[in-house]
Protein backbone atom coordinates (compact mmCIF):
# COMPACT_ATOMS: atom_id res chain seq x y z
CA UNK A 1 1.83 -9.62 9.01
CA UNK A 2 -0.25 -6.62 9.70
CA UNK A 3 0.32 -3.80 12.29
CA UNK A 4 -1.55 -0.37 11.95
CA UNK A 5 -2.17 -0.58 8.62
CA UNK A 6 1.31 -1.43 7.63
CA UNK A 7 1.60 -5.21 5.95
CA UNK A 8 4.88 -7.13 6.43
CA UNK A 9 6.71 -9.67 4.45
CA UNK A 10 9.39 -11.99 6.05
CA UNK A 11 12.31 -14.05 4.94
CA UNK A 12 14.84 -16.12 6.42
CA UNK A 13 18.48 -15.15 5.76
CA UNK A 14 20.51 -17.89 6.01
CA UNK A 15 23.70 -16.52 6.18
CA UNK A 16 23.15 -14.32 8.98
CA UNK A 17 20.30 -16.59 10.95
CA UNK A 18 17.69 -13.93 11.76
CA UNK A 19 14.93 -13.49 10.51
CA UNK A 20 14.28 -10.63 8.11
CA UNK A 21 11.12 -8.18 7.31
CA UNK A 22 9.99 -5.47 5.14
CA UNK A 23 6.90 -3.59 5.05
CA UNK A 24 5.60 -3.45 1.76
CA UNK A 25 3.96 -0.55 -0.61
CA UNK A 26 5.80 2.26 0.63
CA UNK A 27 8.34 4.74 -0.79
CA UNK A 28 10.05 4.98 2.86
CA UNK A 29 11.81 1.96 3.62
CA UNK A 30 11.14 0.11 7.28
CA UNK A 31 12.44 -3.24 7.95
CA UNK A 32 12.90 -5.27 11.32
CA UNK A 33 14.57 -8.63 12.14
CA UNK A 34 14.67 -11.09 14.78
CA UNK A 35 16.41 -14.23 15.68
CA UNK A 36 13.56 -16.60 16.44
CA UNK A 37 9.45 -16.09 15.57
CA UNK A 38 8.69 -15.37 18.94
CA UNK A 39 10.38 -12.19 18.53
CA UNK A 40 9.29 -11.34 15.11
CA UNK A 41 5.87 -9.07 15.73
CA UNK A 42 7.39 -7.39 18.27
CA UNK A 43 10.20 -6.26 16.41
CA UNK A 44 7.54 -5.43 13.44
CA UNK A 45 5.23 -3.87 15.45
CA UNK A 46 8.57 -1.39 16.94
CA UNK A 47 9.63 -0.57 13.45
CA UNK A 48 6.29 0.99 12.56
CA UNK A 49 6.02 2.48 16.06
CA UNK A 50 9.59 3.78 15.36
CA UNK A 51 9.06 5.35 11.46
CA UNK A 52 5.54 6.57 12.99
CA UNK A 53 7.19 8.27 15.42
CA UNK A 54 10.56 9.46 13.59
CA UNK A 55 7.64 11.37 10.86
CA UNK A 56 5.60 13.12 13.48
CA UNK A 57 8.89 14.63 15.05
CA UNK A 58 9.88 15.39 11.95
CA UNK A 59 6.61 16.96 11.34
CA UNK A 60 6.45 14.92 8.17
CA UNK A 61 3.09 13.01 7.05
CA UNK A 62 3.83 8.83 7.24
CA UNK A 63 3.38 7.25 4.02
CA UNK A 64 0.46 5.24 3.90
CA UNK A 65 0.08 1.98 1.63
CA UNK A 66 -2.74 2.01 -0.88
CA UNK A 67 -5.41 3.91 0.66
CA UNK A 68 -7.62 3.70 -2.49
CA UNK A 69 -7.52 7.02 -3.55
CA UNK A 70 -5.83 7.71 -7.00
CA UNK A 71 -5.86 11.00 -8.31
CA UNK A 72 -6.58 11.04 -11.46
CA UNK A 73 -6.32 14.06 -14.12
CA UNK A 74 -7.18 12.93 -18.02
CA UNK A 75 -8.58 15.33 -21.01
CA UNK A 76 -12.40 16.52 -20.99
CA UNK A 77 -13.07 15.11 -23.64
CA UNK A 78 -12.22 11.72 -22.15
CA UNK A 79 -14.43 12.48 -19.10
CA UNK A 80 -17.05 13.80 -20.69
CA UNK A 81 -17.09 10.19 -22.82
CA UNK A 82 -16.22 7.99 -19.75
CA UNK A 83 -19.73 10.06 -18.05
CA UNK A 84 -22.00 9.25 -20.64
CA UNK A 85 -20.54 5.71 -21.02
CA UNK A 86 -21.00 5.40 -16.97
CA UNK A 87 -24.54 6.89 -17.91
CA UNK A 88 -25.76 4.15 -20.10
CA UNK A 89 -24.49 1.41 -18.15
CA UNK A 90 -26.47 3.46 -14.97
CA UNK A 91 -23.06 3.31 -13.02
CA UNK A 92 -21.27 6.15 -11.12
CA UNK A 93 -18.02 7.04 -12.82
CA UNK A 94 -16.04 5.69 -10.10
CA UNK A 95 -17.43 2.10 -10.18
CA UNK A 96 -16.77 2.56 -14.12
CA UNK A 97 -13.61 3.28 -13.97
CA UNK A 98 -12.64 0.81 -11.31
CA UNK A 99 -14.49 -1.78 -13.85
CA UNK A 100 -12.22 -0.99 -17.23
CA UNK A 101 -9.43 -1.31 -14.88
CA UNK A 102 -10.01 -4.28 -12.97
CA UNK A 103 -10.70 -5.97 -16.77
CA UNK A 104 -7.62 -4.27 -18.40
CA UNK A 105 -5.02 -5.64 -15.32
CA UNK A 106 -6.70 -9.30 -15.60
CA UNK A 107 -6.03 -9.72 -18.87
CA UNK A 108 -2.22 -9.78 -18.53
């Protein structure tokens, strides 16, 4: 599930007979429940209304999952090597970068 941005992951509890949910990739924690699917993405879609709302009275900035922006600080000397690498290959350093890490998590 998807709402705003937000992604949702669901799980029947068993014990209790609801219907559970979590957003995922966030520090802050927002969860909903519901007793039957018919109720579920409303009660989703009111938990992110809800924490959206609780952070701008707050005058707090909402957490955000994965915008795909990662600040990154490293030595010059590493920069300056991962340029001229970039350079050679006729690549921005971004799309390098983003290429020795996509290879480095696939080969777990």
């Amino acid at each position: 599930m998807i709402y705003k941005g937000y992604e949702a992951v669901v799980e029947y509890d068993e014990e209790a007979n609801i219907l559970h949910g979590e957003v995922l990739h966030l520090n802050d924690v927002i969860t909903f429940q519901a007793d039957c699917t018919a109720d579920l993405e409303n009660a989703f879609h009111d938990s992110v209304d809800d924490y959206l709302a609780f952070c701008a009275e707050n005058h707090r900035e909402p957490e955000k999952p994965y915008t795909g922006k990662f600040p990154l600080r490293m030595p010059p000397e590493l920069h300056r090597e991962i340029t001229y690498a970039a350079k050679k290959k006729k690549e921005s350093v971004n799309n390098f970068i983003i290429e020795a890490l996509a290879s480095y998590t696939t080969k777990k």
